[in-house]
PDB file of N, CA and C in Angstrom:
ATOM      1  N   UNK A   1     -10.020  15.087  10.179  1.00  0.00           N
ATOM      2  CA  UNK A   1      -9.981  13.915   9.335  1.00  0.00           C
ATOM      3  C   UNK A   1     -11.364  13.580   8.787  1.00  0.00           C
ATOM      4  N   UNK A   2     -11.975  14.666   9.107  1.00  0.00           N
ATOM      5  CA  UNK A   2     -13.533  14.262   8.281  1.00  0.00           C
ATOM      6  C   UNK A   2     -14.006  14.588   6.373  1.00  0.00           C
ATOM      7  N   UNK A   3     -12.864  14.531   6.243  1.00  0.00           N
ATOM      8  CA  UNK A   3     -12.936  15.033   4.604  1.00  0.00           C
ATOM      9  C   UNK A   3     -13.495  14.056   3.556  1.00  0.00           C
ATOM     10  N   UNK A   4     -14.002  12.973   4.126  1.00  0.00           N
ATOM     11  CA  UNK A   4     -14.437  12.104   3.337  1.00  0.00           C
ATOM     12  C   UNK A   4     -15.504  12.922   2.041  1.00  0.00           C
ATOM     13  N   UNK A   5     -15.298  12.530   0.921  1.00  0.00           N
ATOM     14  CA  UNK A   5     -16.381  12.898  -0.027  1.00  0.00           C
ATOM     15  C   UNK A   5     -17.342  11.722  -0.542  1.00  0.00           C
ATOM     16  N   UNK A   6     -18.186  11.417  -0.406  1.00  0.00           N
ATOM     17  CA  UNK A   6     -19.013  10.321  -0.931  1.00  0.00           C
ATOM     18  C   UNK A   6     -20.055  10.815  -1.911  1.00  0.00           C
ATOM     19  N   UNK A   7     -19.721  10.282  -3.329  1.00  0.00           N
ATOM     20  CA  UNK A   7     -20.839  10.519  -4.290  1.00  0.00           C
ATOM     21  C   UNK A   7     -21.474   9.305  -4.585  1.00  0.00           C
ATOM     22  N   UNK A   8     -22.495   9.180  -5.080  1.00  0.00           N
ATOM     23  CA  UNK A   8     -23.400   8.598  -5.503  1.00  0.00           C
ATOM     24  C   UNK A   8     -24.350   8.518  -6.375  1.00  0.00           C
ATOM     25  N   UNK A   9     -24.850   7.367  -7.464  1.00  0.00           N
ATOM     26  CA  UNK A   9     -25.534   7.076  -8.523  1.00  0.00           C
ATOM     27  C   UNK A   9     -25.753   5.938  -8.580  1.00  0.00           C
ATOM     28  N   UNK A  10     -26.883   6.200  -9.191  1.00  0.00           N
ATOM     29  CA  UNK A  10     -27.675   4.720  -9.227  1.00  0.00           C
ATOM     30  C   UNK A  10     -27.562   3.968 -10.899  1.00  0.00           C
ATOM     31  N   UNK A  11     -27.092   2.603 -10.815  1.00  0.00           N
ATOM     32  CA  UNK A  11     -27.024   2.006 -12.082  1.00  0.00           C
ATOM     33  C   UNK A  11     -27.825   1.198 -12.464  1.00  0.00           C
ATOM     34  N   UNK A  12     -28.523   1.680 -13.533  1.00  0.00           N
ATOM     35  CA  UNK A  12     -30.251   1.066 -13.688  1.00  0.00           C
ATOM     36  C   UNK A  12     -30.018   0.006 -14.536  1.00  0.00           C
ATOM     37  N   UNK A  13     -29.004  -0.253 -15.159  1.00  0.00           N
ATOM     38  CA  UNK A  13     -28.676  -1.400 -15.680  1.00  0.00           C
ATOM     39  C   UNK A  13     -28.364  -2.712 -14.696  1.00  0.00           C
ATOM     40  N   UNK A  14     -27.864  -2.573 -13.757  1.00  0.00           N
ATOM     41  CA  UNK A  14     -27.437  -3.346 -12.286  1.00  0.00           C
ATOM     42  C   UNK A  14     -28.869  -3.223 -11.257  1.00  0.00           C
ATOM     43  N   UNK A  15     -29.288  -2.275 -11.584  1.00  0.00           N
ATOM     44  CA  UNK A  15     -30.529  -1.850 -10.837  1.00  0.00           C
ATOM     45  C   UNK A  15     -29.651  -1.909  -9.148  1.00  0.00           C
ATOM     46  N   UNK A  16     -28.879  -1.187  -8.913  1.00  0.00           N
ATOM     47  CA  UNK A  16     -28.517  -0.463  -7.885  1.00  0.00           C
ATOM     48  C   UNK A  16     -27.444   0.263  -7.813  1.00  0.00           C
ATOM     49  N   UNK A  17     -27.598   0.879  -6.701  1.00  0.00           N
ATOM     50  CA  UNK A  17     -26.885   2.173  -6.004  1.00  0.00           C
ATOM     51  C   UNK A  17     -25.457   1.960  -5.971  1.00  0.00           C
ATOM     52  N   UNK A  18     -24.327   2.724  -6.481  1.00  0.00           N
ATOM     53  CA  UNK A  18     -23.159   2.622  -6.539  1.00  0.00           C
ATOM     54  C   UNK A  18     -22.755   4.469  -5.791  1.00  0.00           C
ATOM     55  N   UNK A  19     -22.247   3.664  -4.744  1.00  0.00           N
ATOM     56  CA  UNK A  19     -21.504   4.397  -3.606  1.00  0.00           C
ATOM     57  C   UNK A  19     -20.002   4.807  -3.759  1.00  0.00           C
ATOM     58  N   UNK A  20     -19.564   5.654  -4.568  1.00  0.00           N
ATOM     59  CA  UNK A  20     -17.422   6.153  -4.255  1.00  0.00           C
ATOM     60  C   UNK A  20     -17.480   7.144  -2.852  1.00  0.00           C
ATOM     61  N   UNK A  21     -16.543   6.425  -2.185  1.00  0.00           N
ATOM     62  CA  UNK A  21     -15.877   7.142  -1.317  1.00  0.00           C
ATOM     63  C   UNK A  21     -14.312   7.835  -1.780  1.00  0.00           C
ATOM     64  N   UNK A  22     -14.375   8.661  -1.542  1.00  0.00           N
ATOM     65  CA  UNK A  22     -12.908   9.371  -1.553  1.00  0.00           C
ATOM     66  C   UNK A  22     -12.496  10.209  -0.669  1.00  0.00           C
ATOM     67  N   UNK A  23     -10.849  10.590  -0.544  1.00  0.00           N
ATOM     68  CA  UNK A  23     -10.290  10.908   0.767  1.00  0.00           C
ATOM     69  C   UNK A  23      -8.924  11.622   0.091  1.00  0.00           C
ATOM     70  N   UNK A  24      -8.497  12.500   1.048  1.00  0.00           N
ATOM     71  CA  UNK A  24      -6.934  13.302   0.702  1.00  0.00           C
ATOM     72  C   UNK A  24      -6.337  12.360   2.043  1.00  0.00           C
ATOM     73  N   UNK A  25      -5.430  11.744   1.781  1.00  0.00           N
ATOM     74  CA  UNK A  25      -4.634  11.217   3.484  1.00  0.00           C
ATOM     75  C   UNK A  25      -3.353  11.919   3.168  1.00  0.00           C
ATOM     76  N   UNK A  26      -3.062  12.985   2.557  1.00  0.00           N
ATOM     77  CA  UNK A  26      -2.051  13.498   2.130  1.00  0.00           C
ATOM     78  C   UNK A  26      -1.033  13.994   3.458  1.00  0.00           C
ATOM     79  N   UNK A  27      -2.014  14.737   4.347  1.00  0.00           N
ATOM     80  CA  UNK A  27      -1.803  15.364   5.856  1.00  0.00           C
ATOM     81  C   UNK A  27      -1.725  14.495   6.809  1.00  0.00           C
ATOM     82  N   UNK A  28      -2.287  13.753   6.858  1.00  0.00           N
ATOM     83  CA  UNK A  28      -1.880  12.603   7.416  1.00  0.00           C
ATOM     84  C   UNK A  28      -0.882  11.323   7.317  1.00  0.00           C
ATOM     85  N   UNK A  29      -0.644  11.615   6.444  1.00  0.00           N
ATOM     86  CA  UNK A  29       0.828  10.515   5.761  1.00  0.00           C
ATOM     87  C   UNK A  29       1.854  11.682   5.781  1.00  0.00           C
ATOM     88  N   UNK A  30       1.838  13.102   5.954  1.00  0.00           N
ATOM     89  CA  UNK A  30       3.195  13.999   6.293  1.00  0.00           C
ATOM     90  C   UNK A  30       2.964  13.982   7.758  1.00  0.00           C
ATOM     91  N   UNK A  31       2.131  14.236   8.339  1.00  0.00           N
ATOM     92  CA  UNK A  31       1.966  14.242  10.298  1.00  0.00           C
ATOM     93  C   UNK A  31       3.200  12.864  10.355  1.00  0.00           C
ATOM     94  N   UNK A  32       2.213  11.915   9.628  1.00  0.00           N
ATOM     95  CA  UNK A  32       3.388  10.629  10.500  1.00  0.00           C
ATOM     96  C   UNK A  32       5.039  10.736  10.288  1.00  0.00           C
ATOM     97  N   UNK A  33       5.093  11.454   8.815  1.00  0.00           N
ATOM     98  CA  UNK A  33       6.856  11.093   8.392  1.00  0.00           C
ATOM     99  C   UNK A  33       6.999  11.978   9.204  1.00  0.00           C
ATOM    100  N   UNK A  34       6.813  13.257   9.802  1.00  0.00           N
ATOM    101  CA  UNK A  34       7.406  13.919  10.614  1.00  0.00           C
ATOM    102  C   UNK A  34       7.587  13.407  12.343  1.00  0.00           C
ATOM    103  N   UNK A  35       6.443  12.721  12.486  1.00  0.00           N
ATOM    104  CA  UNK A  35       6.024  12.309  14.057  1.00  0.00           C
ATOM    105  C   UNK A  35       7.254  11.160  13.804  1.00  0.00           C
ATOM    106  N   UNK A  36       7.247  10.147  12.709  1.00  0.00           N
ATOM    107  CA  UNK A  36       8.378   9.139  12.555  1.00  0.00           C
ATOM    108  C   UNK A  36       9.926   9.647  12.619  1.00  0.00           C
ATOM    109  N   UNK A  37      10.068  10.999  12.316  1.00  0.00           N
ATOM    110  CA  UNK A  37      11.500  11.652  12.049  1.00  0.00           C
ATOM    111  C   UNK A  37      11.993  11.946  13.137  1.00  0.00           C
ATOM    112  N   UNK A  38      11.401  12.860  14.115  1.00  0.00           N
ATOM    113  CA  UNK A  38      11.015  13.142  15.606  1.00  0.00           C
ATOM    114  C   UNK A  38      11.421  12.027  16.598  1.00  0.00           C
ATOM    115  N   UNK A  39      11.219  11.015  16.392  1.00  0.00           N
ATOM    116  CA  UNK A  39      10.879  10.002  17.483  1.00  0.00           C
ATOM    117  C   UNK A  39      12.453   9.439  17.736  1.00  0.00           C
ATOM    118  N   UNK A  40      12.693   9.435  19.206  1.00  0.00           N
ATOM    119  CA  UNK A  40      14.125   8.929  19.673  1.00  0.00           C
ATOM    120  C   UNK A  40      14.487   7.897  19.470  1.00  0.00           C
ATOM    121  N   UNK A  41      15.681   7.365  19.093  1.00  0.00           N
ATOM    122  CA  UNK A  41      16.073   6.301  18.551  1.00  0.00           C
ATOM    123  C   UNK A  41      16.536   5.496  19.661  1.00  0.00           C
ATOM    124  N   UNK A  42      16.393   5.254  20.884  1.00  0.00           N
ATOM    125  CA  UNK A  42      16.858   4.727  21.766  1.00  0.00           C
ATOM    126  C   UNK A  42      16.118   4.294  22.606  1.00  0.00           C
ATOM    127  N   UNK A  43      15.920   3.334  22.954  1.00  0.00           N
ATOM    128  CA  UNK A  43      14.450   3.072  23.995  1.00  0.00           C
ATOM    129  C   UNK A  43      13.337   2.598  23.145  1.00  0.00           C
ATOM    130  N   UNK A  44      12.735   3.345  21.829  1.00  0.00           N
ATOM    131  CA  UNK A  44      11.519   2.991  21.242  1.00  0.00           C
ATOM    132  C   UNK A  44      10.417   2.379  21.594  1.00  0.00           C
ATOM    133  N   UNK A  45      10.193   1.250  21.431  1.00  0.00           N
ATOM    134  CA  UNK A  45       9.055   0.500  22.097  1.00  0.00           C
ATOM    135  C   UNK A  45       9.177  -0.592  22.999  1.00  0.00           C
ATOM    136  N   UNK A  46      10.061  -1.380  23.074  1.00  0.00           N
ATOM    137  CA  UNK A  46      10.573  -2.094  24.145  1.00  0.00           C
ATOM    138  C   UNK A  46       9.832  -2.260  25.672  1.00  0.00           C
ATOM    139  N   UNK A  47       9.130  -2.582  25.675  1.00  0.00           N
ATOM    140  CA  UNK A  47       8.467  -2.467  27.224  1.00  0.00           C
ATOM    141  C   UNK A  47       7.813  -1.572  27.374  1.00  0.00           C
ATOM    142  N   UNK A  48       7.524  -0.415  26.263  1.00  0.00           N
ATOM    143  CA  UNK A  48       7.001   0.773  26.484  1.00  0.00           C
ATOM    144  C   UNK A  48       5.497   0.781  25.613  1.00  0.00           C
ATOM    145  N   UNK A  49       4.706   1.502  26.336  1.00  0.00           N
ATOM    146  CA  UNK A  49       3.436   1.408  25.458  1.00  0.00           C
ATOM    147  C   UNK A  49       3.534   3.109  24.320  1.00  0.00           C
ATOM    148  N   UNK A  50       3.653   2.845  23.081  1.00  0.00           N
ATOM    149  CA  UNK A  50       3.888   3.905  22.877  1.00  0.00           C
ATOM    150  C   UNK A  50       2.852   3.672  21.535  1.00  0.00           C
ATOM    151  N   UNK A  51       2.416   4.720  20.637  1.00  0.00           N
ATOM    152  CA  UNK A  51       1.485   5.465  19.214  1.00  0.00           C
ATOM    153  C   UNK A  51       2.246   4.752  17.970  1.00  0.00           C
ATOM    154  N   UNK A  52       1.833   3.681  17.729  1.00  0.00           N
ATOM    155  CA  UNK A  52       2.671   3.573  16.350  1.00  0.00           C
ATOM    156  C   UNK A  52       2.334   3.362  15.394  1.00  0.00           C
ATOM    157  N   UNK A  53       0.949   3.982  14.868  1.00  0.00           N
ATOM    158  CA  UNK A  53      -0.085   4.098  13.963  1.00  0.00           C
ATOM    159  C   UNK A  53      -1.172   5.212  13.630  1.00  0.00           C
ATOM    160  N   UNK A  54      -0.903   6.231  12.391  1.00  0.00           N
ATOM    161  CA  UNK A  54      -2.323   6.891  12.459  1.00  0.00           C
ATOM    162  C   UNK A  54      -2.985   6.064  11.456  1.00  0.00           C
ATOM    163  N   UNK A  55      -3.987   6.138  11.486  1.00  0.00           N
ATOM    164  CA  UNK A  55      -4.880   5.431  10.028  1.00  0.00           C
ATOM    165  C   UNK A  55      -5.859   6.656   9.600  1.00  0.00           C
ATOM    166  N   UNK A  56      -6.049   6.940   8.506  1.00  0.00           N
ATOM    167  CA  UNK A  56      -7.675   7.861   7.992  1.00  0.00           C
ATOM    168  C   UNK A  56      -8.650   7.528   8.153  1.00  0.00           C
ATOM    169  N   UNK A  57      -9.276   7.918   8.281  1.00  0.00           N
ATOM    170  CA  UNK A  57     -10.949   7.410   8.610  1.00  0.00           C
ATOM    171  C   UNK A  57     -11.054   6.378   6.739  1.00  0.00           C
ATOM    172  N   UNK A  58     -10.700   7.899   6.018  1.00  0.00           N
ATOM    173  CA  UNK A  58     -10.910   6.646   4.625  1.00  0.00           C
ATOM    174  C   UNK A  58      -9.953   5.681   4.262  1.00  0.00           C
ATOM    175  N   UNK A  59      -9.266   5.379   5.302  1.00  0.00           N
ATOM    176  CA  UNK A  59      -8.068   4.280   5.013  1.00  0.00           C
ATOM    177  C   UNK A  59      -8.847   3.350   5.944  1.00  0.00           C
ATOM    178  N   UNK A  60      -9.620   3.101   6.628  1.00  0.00           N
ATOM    179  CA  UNK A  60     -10.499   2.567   7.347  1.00  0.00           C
ATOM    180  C   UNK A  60     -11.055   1.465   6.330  1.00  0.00           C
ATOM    181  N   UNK A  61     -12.191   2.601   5.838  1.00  0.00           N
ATOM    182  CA  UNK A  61     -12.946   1.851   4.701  1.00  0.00           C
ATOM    183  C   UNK A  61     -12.161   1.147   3.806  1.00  0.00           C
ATOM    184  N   UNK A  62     -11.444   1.928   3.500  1.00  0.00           N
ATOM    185  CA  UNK A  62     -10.252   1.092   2.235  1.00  0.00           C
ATOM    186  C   UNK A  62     -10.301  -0.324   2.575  1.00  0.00           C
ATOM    187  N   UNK A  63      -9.362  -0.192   4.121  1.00  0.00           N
ATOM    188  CA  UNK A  63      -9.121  -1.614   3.993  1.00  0.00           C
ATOM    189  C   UNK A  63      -9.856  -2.493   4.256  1.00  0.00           C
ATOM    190  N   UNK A  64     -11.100  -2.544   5.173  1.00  0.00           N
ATOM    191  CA  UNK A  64     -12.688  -2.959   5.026  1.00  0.00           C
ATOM    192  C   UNK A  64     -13.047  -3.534   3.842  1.00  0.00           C
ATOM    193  N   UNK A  65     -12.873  -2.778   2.386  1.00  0.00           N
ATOM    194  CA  UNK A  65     -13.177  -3.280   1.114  1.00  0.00           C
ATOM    195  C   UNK A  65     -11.845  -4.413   0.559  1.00  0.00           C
ATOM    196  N   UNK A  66     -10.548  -4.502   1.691  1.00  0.00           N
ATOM    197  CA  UNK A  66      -9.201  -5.040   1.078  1.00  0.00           C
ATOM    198  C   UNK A  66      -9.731  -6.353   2.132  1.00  0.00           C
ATOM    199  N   UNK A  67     -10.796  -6.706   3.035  1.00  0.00           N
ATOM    200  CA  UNK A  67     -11.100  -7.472   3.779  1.00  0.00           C
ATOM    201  C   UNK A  67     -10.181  -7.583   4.755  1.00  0.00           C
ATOM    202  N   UNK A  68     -10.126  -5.988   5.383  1.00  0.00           N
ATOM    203  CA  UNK A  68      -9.233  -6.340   7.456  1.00  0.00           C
ATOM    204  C   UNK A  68     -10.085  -5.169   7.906  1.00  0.00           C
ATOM    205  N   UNK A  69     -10.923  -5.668   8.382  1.00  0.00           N
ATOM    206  CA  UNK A  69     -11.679  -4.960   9.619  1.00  0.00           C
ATOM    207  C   UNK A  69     -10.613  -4.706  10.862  1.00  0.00           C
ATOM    208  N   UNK A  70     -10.135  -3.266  10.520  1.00  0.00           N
ATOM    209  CA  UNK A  70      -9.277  -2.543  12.194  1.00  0.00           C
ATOM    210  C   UNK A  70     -10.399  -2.565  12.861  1.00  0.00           C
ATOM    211  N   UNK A  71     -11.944  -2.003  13.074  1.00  0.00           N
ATOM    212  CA  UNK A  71     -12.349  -2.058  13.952  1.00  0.00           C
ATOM    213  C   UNK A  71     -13.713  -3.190  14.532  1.00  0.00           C
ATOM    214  N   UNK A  72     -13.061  -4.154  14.079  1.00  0.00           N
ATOM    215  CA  UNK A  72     -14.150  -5.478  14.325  1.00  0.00           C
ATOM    216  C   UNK A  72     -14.054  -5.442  15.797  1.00  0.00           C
ATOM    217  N   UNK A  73     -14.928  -6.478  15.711  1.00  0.00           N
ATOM    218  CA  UNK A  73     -15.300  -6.838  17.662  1.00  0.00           C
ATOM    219  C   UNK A  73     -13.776  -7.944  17.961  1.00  0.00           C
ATOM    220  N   UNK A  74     -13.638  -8.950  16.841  1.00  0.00           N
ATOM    221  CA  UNK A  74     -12.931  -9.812  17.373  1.00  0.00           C
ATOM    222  C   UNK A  74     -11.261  -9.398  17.735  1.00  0.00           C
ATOM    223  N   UNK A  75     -10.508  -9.708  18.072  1.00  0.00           N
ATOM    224  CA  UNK A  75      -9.436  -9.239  18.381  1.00  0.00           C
ATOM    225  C   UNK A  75      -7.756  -9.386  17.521  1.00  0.00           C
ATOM    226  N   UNK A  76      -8.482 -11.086  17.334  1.00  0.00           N
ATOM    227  CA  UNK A  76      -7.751 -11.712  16.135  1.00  0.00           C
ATOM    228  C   UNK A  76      -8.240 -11.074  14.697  1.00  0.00           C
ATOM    229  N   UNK A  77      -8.781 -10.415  14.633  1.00  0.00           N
ATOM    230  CA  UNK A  77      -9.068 -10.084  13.335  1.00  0.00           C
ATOM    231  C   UNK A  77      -8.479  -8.361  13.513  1.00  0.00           C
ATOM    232  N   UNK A  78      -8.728  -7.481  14.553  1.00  0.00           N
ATOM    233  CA  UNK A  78      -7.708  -6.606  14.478  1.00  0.00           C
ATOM    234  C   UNK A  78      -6.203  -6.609  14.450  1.00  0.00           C
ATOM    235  N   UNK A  79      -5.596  -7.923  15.093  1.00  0.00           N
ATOM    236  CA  UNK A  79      -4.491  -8.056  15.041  1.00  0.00           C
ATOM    237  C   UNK A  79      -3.772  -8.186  13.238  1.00  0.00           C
ATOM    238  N   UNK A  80      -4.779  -8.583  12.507  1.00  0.00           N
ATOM    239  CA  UNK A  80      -4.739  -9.507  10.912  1.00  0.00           C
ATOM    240  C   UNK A  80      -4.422  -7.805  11.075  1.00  0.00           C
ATOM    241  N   UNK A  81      -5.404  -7.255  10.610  1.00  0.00           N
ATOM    242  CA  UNK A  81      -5.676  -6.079   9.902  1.00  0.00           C
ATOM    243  C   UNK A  81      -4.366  -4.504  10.502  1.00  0.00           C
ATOM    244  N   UNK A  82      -3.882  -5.007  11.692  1.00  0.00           N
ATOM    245  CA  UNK A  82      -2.469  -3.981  11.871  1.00  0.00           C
ATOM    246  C   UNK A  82      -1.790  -5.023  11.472  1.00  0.00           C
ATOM    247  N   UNK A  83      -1.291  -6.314  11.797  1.00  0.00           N
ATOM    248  CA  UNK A  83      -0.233  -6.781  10.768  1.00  0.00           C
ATOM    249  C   UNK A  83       0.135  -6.800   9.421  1.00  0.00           C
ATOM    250  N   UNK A  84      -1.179  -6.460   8.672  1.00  0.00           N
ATOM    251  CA  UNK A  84      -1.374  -6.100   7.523  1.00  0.00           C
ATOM    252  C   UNK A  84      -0.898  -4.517   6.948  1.00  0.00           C
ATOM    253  N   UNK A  85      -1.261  -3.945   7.875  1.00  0.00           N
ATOM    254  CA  UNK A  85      -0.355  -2.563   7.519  1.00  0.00           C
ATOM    255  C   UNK A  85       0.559  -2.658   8.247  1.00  0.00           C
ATOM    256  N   UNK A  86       1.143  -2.970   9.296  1.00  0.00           N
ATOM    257  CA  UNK A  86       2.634  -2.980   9.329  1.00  0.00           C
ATOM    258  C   UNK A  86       3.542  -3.452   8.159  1.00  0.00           C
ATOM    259  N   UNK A  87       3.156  -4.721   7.657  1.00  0.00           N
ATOM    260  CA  UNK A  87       3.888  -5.314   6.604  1.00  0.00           C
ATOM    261  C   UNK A  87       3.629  -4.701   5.192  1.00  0.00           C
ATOM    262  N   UNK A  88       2.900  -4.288   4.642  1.00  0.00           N
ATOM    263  CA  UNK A  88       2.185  -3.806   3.490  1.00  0.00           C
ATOM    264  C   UNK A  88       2.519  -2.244   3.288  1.00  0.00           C
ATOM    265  N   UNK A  89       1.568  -1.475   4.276  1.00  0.00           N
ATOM    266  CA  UNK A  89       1.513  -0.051   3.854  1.00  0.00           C
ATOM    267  C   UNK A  89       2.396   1.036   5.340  1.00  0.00           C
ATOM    268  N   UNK A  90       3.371   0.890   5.278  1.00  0.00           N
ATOM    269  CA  UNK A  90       4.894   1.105   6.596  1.00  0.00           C
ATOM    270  C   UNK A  90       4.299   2.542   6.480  1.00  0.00           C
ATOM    271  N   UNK A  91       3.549   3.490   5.769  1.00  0.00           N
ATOM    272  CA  UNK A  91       3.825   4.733   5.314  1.00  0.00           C
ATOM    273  C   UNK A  91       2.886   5.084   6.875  1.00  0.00           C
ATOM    274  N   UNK A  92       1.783   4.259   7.102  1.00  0.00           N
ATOM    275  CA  UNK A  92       0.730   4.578   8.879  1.00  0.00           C
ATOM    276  C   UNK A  92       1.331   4.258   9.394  1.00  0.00           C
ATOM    277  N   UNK A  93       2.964   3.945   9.860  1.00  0.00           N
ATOM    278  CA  UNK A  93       3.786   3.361  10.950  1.00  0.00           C
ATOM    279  C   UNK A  93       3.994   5.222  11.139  1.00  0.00           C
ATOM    280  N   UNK A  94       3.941   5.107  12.521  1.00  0.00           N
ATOM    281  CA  UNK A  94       5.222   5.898  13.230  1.00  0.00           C
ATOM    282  C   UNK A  94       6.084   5.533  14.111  1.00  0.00           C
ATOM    283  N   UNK A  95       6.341   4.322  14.205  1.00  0.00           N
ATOM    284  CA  UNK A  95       7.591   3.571  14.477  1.00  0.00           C
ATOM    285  C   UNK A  95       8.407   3.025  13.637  1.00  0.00           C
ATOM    286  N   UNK A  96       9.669   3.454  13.337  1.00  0.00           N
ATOM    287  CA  UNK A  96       9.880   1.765  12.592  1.00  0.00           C
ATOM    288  C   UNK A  96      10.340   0.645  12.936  1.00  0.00           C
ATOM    289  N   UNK A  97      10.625  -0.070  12.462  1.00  0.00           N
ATOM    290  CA  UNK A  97      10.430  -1.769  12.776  1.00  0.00           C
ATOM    291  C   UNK A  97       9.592  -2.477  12.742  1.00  0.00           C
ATOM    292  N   UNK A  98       9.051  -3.440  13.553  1.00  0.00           N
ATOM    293  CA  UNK A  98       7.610  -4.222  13.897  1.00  0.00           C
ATOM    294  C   UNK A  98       7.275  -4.008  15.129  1.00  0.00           C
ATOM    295  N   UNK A  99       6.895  -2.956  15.523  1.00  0.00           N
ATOM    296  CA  UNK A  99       6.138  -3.139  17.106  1.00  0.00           C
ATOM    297  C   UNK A  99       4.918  -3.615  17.202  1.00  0.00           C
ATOM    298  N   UNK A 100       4.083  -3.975  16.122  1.00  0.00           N
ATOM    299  CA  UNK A 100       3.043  -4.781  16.517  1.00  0.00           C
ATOM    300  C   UNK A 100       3.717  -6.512  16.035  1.00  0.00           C
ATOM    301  N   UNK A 101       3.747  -7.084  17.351  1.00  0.00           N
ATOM    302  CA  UNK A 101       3.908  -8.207  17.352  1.00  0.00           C
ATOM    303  C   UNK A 101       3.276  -9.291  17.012  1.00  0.00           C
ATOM    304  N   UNK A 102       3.548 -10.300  16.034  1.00  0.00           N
ATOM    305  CA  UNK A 102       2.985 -11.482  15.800  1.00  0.00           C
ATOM    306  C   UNK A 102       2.155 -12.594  16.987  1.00  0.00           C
ATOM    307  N   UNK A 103       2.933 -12.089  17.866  1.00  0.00           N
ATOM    308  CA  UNK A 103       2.383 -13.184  19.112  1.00  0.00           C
ATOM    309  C   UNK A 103       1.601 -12.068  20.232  1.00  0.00           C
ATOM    310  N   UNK A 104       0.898 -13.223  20.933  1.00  0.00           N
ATOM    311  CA  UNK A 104       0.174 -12.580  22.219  1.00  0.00           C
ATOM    312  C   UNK A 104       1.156 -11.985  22.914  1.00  0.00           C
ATOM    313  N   UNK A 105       1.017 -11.209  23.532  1.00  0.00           N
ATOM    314  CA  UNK A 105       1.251 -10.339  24.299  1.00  0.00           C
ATOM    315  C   UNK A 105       1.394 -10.646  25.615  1.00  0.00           C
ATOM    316  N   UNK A 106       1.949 -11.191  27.025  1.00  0.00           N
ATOM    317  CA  UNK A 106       1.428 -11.465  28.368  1.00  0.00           C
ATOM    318  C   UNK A 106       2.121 -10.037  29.152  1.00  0.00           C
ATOM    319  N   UNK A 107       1.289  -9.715  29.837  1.00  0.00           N
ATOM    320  CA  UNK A 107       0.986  -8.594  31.096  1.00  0.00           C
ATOM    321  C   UNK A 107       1.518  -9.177  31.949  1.00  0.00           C
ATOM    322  N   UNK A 108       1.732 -10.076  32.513  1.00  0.00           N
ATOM    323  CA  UNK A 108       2.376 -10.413  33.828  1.00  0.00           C
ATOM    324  C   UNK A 108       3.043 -10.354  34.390  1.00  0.00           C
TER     325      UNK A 108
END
């Protein structure tokens, strides 16, 4: 997943540096429909801790620039940023339904 391409030029009219990132998630959006096709329909996530997300490294950044930090420190703000692709972009699910839940979670 390291295919990132990053070019760069500088705009002397702006008088700075303009950074494109670009990415194929092509292989990675077929891994999941297949890992999603695969997956038993019975049991699913229910009590179970199970994978129900790949993301790209440049789907990372993407959404960084769409303002949801997946990998911030805070917790509530990772939660924003998978509820946000659960609801939005289903195609990084390899579950379906909603297994990332709106509410806390208790362990007990």
């Amino acid at each position: 997943m390291q295919d990132l391409i990053e070019t760069s030029h500088y705009d002397e009219a702006n008088d700075a540096l303009v950074v494109k990132t670009s990415y194929d998630s092509s292989q990675v959006m077929a891994d999941n429909i297949m890992t999603k096709n695969m997956q038993p329909e019975t049991g699913r996530y229910k009590g179970n801790l199970v994978k129900v997300a790949t993301i790209h490294l440049g789907d990372v950044v993407r959404l960084k620039n769409l303002g949801y930090n997946i990998l911030s420190h805070d917790p509530d703000e990772v939660k924003r940023a998978l509820l946000y692709i659960q609801s939005e972009e289903k195609a990084h699910m390899l579950m379906p339904g909603t297994p990332i839940a709106k509410r806390k979670q208790s362990w007990a």
